[in-house]
PDB file of N, CA and C in Angstrom:
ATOM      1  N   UNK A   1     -36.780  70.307 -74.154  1.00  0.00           N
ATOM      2  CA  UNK A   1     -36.430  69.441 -75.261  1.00  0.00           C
ATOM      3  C   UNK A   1     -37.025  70.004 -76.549  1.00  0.00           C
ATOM      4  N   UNK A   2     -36.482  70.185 -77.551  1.00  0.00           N
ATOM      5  CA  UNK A   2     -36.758  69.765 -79.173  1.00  0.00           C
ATOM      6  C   UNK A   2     -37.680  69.169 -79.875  1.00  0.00           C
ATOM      7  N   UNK A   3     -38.344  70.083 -80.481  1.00  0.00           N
ATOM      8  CA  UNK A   3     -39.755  68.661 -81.011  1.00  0.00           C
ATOM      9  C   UNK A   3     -38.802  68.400 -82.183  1.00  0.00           C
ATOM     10  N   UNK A   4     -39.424  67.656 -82.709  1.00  0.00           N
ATOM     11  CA  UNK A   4     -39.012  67.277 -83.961  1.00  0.00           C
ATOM     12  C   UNK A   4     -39.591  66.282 -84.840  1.00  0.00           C
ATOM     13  N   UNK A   5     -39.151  66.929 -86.040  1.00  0.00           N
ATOM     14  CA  UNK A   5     -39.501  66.453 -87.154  1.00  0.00           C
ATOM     15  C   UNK A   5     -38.891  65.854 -88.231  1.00  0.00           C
ATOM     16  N   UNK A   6     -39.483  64.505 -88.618  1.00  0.00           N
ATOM     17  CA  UNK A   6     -38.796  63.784 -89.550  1.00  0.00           C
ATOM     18  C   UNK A   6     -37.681  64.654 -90.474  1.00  0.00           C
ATOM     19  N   UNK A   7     -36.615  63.939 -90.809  1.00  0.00           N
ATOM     20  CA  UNK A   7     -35.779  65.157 -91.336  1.00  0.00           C
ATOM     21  C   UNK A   7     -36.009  64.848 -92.923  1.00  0.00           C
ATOM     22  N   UNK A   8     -36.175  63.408 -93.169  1.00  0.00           N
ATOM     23  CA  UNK A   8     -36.860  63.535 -94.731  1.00  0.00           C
ATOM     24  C   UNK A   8     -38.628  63.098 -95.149  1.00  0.00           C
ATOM     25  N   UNK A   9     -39.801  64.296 -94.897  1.00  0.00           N
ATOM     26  CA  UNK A   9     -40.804  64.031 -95.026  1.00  0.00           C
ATOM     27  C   UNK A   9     -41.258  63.097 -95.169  1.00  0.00           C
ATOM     28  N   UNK A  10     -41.029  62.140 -96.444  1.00  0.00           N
ATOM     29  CA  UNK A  10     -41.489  61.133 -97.471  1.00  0.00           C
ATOM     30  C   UNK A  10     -41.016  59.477 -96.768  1.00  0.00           C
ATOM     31  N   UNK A  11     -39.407  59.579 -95.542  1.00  0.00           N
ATOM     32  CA  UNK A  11     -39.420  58.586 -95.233  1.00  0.00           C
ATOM     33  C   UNK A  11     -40.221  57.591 -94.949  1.00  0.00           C
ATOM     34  N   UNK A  12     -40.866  58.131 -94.061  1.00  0.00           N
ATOM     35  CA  UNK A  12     -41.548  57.062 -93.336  1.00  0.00           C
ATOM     36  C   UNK A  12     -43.154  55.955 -94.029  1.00  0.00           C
ATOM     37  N   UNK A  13     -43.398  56.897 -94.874  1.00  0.00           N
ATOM     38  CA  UNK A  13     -43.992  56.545 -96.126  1.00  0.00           C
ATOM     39  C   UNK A  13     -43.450  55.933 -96.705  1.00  0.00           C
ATOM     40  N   UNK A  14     -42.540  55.612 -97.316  1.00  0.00           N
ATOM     41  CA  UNK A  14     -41.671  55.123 -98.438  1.00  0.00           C
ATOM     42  C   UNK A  14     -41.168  53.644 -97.978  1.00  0.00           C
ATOM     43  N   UNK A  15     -40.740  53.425 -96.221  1.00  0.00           N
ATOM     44  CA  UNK A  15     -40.706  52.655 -95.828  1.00  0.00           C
ATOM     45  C   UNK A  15     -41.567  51.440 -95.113  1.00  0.00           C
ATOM     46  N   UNK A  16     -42.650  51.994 -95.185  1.00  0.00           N
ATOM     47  CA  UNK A  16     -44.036  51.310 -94.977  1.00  0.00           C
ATOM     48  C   UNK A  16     -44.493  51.027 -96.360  1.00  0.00           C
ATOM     49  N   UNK A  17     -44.614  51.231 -97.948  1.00  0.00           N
ATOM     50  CA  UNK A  17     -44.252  50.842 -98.835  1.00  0.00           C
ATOM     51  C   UNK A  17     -43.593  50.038 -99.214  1.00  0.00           C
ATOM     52  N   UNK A  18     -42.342  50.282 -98.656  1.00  0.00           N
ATOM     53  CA  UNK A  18     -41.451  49.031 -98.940  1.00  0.00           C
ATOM     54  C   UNK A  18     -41.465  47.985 -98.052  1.00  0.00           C
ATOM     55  N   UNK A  19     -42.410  48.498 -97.421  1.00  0.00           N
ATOM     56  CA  UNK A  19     -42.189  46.807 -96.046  1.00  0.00           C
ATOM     57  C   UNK A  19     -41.008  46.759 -94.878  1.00  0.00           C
ATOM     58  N   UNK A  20     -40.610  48.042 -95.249  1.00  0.00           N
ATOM     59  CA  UNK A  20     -39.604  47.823 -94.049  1.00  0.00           C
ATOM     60  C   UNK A  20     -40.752  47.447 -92.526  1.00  0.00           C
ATOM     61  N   UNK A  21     -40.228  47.123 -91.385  1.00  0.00           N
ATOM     62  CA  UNK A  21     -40.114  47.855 -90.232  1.00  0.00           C
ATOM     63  C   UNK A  21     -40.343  49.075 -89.690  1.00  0.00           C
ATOM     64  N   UNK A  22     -41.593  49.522 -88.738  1.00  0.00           N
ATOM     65  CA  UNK A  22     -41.468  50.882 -88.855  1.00  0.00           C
ATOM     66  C   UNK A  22     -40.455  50.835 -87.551  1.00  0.00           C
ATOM     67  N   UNK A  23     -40.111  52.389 -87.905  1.00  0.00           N
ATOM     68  CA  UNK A  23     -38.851  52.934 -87.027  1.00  0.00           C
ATOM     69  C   UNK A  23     -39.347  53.597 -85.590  1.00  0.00           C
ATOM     70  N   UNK A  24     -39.228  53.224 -84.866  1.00  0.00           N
ATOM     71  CA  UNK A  24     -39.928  54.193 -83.164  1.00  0.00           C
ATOM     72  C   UNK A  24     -39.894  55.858 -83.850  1.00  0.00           C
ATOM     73  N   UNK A  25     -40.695  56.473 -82.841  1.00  0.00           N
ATOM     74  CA  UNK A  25     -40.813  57.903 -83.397  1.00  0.00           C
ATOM     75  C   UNK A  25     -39.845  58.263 -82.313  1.00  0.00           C
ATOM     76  N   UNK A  26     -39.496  59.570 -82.349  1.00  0.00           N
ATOM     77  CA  UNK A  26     -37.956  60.114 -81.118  1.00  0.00           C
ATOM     78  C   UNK A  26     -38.806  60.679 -79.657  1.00  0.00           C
ATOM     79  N   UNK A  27     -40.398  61.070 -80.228  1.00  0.00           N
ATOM     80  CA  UNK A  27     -40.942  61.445 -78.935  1.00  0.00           C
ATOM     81  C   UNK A  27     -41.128  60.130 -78.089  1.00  0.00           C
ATOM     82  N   UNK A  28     -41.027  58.884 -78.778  1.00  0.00           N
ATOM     83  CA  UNK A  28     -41.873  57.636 -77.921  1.00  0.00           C
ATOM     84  C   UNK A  28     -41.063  57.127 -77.062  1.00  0.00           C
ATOM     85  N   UNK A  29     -39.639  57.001 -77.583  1.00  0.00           N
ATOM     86  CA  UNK A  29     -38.037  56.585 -76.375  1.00  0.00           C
ATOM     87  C   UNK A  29     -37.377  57.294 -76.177  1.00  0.00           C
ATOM     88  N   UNK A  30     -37.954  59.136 -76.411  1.00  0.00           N
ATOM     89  CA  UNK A  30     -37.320  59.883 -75.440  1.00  0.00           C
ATOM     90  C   UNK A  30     -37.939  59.677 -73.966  1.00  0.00           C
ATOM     91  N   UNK A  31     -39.216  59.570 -73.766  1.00  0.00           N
ATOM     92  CA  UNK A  31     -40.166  59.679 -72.974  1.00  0.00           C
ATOM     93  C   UNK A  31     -40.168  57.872 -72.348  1.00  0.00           C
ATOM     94  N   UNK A  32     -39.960  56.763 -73.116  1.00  0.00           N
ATOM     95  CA  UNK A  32     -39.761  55.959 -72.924  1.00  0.00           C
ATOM     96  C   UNK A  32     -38.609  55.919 -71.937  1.00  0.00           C
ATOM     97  N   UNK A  33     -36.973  56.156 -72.138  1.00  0.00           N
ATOM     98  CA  UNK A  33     -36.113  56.020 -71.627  1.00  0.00           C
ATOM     99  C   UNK A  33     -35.700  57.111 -70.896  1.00  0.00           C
ATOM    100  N   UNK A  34     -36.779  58.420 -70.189  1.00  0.00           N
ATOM    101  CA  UNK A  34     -36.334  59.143 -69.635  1.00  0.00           C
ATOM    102  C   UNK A  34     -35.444  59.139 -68.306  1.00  0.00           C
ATOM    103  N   UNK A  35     -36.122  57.660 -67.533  1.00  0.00           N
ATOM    104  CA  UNK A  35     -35.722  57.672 -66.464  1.00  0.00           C
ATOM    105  C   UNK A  35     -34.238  57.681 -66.166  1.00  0.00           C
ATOM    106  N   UNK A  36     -33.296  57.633 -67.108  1.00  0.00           N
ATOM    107  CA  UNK A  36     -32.515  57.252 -67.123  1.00  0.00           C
ATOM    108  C   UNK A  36     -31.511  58.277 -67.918  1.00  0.00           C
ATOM    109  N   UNK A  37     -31.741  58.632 -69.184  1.00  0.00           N
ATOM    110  CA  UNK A  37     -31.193  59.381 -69.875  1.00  0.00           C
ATOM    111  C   UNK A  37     -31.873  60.397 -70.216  1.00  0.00           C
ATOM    112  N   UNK A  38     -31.420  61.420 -70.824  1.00  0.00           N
ATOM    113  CA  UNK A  38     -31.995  63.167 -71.504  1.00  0.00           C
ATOM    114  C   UNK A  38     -31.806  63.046 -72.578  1.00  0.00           C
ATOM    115  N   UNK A  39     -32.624  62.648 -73.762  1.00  0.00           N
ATOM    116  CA  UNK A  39     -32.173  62.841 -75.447  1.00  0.00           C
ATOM    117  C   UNK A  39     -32.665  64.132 -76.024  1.00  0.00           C
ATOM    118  N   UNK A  40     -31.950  64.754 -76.800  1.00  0.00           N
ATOM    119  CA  UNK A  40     -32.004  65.825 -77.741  1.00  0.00           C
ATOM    120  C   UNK A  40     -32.002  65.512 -78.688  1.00  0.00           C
ATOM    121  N   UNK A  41     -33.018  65.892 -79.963  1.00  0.00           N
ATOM    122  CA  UNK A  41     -32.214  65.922 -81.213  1.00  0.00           C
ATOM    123  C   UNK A  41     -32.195  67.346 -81.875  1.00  0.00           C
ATOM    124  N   UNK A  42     -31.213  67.686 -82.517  1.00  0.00           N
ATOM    125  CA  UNK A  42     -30.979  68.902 -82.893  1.00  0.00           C
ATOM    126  C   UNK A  42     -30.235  68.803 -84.274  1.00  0.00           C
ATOM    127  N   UNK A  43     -31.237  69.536 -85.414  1.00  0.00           N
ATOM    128  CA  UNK A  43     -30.519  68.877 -86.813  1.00  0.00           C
ATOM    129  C   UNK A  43     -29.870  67.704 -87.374  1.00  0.00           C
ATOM    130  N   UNK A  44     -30.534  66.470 -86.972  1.00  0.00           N
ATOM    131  CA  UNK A  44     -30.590  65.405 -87.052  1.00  0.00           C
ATOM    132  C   UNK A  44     -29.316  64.588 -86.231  1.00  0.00           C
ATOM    133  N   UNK A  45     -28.846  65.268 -85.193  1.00  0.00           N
ATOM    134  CA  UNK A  45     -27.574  65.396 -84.125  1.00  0.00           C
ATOM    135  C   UNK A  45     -28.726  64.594 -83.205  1.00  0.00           C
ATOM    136  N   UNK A  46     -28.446  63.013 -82.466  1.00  0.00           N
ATOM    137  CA  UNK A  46     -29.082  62.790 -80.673  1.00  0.00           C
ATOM    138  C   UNK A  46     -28.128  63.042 -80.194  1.00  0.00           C
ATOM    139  N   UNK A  47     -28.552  63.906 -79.327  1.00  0.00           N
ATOM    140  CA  UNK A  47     -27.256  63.909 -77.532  1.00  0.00           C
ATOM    141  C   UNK A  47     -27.742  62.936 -76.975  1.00  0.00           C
ATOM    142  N   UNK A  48     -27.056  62.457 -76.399  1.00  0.00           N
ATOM    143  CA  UNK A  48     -27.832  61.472 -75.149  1.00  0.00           C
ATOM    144  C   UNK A  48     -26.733  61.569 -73.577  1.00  0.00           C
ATOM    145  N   UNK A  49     -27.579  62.045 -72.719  1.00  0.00           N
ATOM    146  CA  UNK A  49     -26.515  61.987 -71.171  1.00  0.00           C
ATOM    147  C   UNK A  49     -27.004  61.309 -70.198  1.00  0.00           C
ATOM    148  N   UNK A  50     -26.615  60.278 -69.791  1.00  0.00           N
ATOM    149  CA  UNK A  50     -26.954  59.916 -68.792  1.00  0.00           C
ATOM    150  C   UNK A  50     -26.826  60.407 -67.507  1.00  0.00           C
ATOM    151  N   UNK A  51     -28.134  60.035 -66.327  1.00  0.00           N
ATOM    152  CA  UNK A  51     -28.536  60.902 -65.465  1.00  0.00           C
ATOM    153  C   UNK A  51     -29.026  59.686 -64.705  1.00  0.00           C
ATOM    154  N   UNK A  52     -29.167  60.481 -62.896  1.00  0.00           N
ATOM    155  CA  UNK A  52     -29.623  59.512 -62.125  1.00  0.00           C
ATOM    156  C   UNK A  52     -30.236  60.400 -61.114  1.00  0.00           C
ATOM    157  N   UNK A  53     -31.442  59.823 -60.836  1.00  0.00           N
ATOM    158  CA  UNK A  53     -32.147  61.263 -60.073  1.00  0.00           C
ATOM    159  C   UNK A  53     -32.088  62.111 -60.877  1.00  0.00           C
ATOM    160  N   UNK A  54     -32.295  62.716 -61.836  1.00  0.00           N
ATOM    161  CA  UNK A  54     -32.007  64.147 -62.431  1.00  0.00           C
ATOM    162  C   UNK A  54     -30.652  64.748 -62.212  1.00  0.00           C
ATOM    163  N   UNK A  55     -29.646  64.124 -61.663  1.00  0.00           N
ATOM    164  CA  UNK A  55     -28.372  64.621 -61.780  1.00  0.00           C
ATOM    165  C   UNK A  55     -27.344  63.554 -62.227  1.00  0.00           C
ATOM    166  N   UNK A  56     -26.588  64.170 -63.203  1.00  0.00           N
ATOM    167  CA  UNK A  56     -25.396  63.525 -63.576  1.00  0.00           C
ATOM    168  C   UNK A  56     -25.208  62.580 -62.974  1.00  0.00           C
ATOM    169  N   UNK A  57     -24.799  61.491 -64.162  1.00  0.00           N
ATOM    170  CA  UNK A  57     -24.383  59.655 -63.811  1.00  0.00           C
ATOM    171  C   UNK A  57     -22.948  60.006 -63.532  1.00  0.00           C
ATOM    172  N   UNK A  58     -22.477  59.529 -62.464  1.00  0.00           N
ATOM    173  CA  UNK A  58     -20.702  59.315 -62.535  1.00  0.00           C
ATOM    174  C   UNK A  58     -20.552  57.981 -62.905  1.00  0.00           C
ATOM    175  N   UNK A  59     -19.585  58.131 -63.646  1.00  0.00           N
ATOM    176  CA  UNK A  59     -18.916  56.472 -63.843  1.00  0.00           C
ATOM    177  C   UNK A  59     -17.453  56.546 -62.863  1.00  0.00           C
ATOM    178  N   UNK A  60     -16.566  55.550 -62.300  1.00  0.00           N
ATOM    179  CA  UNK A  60     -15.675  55.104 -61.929  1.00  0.00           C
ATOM    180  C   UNK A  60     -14.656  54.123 -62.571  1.00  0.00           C
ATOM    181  N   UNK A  61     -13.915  54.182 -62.576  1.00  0.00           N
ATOM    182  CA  UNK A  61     -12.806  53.752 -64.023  1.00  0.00           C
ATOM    183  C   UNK A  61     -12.538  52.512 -62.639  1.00  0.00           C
ATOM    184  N   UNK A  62     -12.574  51.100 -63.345  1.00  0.00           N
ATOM    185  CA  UNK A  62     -12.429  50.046 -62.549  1.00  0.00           C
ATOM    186  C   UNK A  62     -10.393  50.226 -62.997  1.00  0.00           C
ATOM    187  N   UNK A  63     -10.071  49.738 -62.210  1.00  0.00           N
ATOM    188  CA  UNK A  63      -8.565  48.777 -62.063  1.00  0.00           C
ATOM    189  C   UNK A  63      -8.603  47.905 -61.526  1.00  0.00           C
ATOM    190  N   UNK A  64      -7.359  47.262 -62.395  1.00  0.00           N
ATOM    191  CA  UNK A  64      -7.114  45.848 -62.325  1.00  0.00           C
ATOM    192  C   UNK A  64      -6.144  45.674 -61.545  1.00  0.00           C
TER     193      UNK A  64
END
C-alpha cells in the first residue's frame, strides 16, 4: 500500500480553525476496514476492492 499524504498541507489546519470536524486520517480506516476491503490511494484517486479471506468477493446477480 501507499503512504500518503495530505494532498493540501494547510487542510487540516484550516479546518480545525474553522471548527469543522476532523476528517479520519486514510492510514486509520485503511487498517480499520481491512478485514474486508484493500484501499489505495494514489494521487488523490481511493481504489477500494472488496475481498474475503484475502481473495476476491464474488457477488451473484439476484433474479426475480
Amino acid at each position: 500500500m501507499s503512504t500518503h499524504m495530505d494532498e493540501r498541507p494547510n487542510a487540516r489546519a484550516d479546518e480545525k480553525r474553522l471548527g469543522f470536524v476532523s476528517r479520519p486520517r486514510f492510514e486509520d480506516y485503511r487498517e480499520k476496514y481491512a478485514t474486508h476491503f484493500k484501499l489505495e490511494r494514489r494521487n488523490g484517486i481511493l481504489q477500494v476492492q472488496m475481498h474475503t479471506a484475502g481473495a476476491l468477493a464474488l457477488r451473484e446477480a439476484l433474479t426475480a
